[in-house]
PDB file of N, CA and C in Angstrom:
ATOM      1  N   UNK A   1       0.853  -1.175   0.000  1.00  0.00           N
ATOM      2  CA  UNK A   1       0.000   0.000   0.000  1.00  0.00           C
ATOM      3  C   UNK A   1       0.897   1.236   0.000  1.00  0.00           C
ATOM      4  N   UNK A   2       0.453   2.489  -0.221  1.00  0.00           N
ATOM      5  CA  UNK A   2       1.325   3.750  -0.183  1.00  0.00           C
ATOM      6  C   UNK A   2       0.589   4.242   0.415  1.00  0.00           C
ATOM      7  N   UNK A   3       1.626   5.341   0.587  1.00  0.00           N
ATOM      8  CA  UNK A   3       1.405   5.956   1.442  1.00  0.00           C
ATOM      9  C   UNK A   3       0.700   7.364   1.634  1.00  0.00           C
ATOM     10  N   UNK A   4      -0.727   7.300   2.191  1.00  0.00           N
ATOM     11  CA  UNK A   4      -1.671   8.719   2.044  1.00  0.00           C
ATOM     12  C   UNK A   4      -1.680   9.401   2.993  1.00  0.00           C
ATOM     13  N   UNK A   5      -2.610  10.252   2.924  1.00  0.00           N
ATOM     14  CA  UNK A   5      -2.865  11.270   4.215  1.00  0.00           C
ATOM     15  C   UNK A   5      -4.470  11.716   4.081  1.00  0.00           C
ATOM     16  N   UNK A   6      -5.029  11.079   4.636  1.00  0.00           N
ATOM     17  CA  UNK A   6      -6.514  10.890   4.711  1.00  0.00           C
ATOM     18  C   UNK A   6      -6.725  11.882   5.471  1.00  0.00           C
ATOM     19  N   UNK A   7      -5.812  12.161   6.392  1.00  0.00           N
ATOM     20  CA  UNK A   7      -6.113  13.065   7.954  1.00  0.00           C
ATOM     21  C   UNK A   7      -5.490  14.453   7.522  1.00  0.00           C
ATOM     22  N   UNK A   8      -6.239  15.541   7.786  1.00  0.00           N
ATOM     23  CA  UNK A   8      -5.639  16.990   7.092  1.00  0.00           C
ATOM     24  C   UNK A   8      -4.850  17.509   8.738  1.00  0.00           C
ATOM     25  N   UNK A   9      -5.607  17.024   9.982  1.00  0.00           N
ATOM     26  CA  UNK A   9      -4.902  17.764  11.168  1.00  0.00           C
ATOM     27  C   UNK A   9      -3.298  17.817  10.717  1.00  0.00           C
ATOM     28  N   UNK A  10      -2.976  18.642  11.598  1.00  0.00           N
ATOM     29  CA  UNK A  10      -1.489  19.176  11.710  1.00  0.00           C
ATOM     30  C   UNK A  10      -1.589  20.552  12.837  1.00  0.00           C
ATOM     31  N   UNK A  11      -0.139  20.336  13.738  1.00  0.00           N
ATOM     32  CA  UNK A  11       0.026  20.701  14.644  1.00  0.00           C
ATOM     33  C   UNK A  11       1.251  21.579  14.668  1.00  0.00           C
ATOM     34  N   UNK A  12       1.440  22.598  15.381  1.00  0.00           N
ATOM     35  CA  UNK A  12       2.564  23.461  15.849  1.00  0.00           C
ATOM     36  C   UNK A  12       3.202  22.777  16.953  1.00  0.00           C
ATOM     37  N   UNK A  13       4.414  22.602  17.199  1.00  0.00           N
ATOM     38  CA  UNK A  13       5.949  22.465  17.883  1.00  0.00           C
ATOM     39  C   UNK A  13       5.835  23.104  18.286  1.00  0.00           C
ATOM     40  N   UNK A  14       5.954  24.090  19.159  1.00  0.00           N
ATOM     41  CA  UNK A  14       6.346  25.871  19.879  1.00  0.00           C
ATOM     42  C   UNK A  14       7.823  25.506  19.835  1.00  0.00           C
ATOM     43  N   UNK A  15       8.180  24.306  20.852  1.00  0.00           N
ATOM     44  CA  UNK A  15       9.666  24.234  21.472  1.00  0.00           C
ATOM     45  C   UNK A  15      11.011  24.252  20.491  1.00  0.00           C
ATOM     46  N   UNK A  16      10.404  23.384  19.163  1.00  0.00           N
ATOM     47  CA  UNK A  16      11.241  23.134  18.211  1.00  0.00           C
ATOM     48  C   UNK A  16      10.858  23.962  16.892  1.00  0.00           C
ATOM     49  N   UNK A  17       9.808  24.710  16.649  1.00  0.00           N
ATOM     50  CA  UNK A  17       9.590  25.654  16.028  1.00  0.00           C
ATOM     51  C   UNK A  17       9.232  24.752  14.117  1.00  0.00           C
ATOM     52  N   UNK A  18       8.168  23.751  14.699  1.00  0.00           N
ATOM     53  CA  UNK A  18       8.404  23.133  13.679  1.00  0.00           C
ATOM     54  C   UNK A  18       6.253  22.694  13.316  1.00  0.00           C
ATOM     55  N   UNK A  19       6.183  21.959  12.166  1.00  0.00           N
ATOM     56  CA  UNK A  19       4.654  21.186  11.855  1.00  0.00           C
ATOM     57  C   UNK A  19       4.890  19.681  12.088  1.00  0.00           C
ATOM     58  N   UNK A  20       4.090  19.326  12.946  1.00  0.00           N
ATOM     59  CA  UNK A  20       3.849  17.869  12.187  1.00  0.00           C
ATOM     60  C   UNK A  20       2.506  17.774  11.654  1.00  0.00           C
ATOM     61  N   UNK A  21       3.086  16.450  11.173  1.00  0.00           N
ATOM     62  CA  UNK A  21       1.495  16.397  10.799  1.00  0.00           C
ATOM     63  C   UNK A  21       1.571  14.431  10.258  1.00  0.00           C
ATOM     64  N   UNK A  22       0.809  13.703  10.060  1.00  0.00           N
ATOM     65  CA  UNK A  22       0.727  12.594   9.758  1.00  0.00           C
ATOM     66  C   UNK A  22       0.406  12.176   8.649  1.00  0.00           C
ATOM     67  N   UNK A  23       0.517  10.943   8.451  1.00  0.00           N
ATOM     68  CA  UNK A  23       0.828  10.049   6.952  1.00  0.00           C
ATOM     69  C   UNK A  23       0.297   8.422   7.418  1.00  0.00           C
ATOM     70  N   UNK A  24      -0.180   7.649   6.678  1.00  0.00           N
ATOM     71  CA  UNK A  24      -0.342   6.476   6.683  1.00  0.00           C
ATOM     72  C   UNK A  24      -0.057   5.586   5.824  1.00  0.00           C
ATOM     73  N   UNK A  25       0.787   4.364   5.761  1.00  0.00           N
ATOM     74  CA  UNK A  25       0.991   3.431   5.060  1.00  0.00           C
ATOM     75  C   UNK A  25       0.067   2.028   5.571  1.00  0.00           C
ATOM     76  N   UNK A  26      -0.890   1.993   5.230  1.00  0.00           N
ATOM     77  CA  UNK A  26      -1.775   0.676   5.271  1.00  0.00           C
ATOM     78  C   UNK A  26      -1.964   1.144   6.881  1.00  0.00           C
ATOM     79  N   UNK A  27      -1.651   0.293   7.979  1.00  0.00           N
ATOM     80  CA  UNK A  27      -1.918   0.284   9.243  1.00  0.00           C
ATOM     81  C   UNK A  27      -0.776   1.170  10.169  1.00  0.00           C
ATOM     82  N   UNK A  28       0.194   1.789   9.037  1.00  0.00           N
ATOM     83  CA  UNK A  28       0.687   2.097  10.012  1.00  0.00           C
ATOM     84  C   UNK A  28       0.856   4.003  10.077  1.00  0.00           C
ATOM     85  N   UNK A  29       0.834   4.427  11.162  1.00  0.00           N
ATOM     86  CA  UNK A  29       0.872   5.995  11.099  1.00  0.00           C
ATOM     87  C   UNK A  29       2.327   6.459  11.206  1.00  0.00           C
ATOM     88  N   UNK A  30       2.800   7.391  10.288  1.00  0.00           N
ATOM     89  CA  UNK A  30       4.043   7.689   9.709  1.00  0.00           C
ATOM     90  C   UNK A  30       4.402   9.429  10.045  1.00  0.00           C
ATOM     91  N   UNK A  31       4.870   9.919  11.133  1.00  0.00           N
ATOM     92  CA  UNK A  31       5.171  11.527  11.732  1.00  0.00           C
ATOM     93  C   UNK A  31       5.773  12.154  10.686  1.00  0.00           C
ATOM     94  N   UNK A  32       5.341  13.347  10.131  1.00  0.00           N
ATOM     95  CA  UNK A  32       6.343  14.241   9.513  1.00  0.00           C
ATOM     96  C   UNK A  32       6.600  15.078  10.377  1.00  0.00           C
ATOM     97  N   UNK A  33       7.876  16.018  10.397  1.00  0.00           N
ATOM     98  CA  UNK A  33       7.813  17.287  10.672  1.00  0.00           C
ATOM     99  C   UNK A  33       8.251  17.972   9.131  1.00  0.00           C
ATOM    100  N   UNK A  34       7.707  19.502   9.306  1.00  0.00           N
ATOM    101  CA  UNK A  34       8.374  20.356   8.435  1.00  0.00           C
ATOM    102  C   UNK A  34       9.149  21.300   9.155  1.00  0.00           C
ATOM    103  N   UNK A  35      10.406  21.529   8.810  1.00  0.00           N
ATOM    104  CA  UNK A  35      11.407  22.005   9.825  1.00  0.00           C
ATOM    105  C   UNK A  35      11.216  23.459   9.398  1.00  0.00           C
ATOM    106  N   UNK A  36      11.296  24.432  10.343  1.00  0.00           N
ATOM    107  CA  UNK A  36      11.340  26.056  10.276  1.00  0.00           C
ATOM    108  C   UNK A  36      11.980  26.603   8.849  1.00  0.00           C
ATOM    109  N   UNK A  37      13.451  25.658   8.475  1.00  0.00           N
ATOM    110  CA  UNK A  37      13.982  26.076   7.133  1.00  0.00           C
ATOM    111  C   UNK A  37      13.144  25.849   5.912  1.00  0.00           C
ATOM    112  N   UNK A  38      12.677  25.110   6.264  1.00  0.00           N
ATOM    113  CA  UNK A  38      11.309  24.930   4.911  1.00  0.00           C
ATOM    114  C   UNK A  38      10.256  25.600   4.980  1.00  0.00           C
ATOM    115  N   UNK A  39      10.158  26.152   5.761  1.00  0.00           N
ATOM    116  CA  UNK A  39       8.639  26.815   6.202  1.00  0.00           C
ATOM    117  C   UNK A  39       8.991  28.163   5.741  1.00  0.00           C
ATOM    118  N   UNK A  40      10.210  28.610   5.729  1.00  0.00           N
ATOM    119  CA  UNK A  40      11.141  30.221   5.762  1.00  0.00           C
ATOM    120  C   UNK A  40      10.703  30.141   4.122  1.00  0.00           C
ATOM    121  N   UNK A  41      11.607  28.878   3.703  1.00  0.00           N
ATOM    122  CA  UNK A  41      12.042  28.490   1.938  1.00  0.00           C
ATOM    123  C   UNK A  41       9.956  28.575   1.148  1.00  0.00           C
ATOM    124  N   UNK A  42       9.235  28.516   2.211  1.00  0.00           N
ATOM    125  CA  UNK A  42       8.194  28.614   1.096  1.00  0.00           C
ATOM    126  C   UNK A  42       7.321  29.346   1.052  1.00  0.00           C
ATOM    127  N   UNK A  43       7.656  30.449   1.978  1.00  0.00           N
ATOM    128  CA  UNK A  43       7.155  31.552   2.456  1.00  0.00           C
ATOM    129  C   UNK A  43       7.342  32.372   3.342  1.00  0.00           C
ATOM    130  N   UNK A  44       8.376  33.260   2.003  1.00  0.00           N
ATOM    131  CA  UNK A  44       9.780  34.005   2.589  1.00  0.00           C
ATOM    132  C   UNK A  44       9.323  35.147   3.503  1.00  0.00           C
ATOM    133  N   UNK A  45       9.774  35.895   4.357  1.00  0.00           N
ATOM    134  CA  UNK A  45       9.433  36.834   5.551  1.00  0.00           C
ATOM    135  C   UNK A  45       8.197  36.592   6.172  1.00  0.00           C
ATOM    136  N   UNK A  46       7.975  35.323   6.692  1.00  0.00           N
ATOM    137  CA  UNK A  46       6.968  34.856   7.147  1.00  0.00           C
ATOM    138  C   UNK A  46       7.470  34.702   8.731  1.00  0.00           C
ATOM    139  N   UNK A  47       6.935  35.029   9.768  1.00  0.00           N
ATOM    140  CA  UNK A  47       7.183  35.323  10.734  1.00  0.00           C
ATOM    141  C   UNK A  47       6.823  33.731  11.171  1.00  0.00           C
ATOM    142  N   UNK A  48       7.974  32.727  11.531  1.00  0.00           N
ATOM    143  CA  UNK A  48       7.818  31.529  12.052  1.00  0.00           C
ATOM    144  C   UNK A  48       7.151  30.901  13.416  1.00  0.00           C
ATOM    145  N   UNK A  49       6.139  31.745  13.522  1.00  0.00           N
ATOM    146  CA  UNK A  49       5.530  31.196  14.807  1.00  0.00           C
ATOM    147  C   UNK A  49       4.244  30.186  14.411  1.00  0.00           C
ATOM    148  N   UNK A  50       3.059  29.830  15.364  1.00  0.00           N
ATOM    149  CA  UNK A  50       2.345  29.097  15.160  1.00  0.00           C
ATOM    150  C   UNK A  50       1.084  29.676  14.042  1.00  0.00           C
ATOM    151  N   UNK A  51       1.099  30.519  13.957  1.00  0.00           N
ATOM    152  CA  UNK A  51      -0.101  31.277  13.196  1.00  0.00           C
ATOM    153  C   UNK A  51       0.689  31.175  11.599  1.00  0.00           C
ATOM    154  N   UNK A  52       2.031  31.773  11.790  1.00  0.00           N
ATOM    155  CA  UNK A  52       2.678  31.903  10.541  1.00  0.00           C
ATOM    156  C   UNK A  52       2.889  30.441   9.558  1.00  0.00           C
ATOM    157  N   UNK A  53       3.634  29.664  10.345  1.00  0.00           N
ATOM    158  CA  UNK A  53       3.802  28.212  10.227  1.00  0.00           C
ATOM    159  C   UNK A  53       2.636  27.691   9.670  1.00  0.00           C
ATOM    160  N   UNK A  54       1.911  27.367  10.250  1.00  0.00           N
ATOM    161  CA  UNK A  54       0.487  26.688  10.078  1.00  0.00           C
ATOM    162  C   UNK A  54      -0.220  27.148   8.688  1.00  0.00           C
ATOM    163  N   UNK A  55      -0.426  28.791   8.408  1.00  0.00           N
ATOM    164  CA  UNK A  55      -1.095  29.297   7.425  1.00  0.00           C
ATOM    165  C   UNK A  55      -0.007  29.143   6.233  1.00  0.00           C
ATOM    166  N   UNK A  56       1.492  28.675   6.080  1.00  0.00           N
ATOM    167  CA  UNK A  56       2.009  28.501   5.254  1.00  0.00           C
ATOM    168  C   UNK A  56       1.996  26.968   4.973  1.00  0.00           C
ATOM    169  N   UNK A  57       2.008  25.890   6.108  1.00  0.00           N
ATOM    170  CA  UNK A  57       1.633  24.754   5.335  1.00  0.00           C
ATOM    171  C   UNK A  57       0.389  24.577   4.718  1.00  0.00           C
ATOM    172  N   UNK A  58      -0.372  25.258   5.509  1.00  0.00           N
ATOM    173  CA  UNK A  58      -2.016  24.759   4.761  1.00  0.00           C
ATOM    174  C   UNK A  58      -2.116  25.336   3.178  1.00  0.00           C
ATOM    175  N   UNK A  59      -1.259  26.488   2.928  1.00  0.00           N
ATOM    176  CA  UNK A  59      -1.175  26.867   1.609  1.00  0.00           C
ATOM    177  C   UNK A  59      -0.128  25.904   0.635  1.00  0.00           C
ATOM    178  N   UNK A  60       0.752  25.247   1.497  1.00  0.00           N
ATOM    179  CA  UNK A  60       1.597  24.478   0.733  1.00  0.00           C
ATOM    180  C   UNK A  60       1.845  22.932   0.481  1.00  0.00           C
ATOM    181  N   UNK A  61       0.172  22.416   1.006  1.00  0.00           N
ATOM    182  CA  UNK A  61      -0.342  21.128   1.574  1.00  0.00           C
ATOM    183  C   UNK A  61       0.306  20.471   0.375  1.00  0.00           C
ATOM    184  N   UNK A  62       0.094  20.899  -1.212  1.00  0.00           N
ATOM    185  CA  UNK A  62       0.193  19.793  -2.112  1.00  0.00           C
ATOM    186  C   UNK A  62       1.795  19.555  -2.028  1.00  0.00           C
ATOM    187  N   UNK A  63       2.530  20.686  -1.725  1.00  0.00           N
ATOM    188  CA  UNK A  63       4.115  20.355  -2.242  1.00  0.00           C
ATOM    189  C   UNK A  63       4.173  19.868  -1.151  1.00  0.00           C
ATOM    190  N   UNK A  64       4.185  19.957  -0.051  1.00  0.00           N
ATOM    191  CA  UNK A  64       4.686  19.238   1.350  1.00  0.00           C
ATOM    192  C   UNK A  64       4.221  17.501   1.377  1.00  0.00           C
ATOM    193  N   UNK A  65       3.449  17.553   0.894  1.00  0.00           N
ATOM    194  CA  UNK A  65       3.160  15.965   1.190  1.00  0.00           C
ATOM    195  C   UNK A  65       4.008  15.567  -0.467  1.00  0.00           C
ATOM    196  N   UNK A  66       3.660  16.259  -1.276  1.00  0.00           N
ATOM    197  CA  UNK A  66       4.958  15.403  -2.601  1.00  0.00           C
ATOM    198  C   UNK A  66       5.949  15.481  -1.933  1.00  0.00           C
ATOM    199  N   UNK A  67       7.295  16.280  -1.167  1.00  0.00           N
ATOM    200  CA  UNK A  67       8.136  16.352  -0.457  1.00  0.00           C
ATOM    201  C   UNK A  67       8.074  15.161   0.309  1.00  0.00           C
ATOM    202  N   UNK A  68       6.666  14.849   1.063  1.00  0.00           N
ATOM    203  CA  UNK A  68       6.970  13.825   2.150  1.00  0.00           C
ATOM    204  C   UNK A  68       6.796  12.252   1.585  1.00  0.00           C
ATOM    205  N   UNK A  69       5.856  12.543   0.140  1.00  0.00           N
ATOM    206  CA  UNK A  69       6.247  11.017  -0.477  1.00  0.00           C
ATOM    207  C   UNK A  69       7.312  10.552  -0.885  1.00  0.00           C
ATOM    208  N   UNK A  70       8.466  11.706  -1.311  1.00  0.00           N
ATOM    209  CA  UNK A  70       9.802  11.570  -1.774  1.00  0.00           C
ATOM    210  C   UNK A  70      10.819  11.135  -0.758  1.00  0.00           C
ATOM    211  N   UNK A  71      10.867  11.598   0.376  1.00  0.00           N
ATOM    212  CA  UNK A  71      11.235  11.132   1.628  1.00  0.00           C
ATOM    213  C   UNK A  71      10.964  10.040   2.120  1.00  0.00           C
ATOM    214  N   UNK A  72       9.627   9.321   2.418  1.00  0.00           N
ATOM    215  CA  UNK A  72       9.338   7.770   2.772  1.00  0.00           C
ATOM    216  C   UNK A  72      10.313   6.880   2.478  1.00  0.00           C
ATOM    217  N   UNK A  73      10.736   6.131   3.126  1.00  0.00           N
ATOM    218  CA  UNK A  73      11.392   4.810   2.898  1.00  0.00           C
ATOM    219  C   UNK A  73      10.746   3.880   3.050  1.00  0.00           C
ATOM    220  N   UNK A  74       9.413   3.539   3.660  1.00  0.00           N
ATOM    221  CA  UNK A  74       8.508   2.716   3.439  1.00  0.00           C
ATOM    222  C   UNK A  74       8.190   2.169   5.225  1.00  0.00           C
ATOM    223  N   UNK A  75       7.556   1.119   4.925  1.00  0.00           N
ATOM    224  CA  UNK A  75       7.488   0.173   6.289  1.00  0.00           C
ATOM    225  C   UNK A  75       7.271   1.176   7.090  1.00  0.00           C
ATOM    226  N   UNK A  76       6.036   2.105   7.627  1.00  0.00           N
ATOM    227  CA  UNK A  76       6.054   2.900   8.350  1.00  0.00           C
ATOM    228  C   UNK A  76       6.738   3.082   9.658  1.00  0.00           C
ATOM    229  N   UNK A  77       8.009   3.476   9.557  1.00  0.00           N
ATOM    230  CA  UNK A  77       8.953   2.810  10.604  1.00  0.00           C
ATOM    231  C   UNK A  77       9.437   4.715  10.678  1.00  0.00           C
ATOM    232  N   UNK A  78       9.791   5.196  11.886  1.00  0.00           N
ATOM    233  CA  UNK A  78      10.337   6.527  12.020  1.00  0.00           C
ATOM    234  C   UNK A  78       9.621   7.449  11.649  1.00  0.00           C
ATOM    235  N   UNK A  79      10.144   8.652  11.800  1.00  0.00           N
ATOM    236  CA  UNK A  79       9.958  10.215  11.611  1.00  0.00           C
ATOM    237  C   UNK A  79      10.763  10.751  10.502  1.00  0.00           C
ATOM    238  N   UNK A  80       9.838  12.031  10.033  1.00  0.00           N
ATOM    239  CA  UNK A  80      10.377  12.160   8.926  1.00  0.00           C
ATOM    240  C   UNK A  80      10.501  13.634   9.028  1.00  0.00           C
ATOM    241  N   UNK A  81      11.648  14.265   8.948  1.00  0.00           N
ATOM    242  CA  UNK A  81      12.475  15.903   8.772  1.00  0.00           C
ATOM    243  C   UNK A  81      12.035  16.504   8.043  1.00  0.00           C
ATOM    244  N   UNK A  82      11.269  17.014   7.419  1.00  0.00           N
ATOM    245  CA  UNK A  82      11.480  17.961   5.707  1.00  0.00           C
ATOM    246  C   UNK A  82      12.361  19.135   6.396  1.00  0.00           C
ATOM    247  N   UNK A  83      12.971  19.613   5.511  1.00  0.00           N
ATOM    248  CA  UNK A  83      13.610  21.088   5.715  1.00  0.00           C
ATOM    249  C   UNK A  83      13.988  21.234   4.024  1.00  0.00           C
ATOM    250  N   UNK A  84      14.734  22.592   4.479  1.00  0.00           N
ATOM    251  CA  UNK A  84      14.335  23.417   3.255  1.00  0.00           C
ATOM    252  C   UNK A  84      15.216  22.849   1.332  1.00  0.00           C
ATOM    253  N   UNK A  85      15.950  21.557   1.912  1.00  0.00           N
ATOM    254  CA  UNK A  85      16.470  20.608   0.975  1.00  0.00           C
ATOM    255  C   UNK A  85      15.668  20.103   0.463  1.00  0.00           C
ATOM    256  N   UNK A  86      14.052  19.502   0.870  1.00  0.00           N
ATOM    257  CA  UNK A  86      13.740  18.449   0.242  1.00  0.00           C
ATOM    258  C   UNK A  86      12.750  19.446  -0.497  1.00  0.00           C
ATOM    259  N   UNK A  87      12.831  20.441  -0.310  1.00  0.00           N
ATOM    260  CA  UNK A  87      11.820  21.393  -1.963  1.00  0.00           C
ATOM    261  C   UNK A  87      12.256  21.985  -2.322  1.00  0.00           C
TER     262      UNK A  87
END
């Protein structure tokens, strides 16, 4: 099976200044984060807090999850980094 995202929630980090948000491969649930450098890289002078963060992934839902299918290694096993390399 591959890997979807049925579930739109996604959450603010405060501590680490980051999104997660989730992914599923068949039964298993798969963590992304999107790291602050990616969040900067896709929406430049964007003030990185939770309001800022958040309203830039929800605008950047389609590239972030292509980003996070490119990243998977499969076997829903670990967490997954994006930063501002993988777009």
């Amino acid at each position: 099976m591959s890997l979807m995202f049925p579930n739109t929630s996604r959450n603010y980090d405060t501590a680490r200044r980051r999104v997660r948000f989730w992914g599923h491969d068949g039964a298993f649930e798969v963590c992304f984060f999107v790291e602050q450098s990616a969040i900067a890289l896709m929406s430049p002078g964007t003030v990185v807090d939770e309001t800022g963060a958040l309203t830039t992934f929800d605008r950047s839902r389609e590239k972030i999850i292509a980003a996070a299918r490119s990243a998977y290694r499969g076997h829903g096993t670990g967490t997954y980094s994006l930063v501002a390399a993988n777009f």
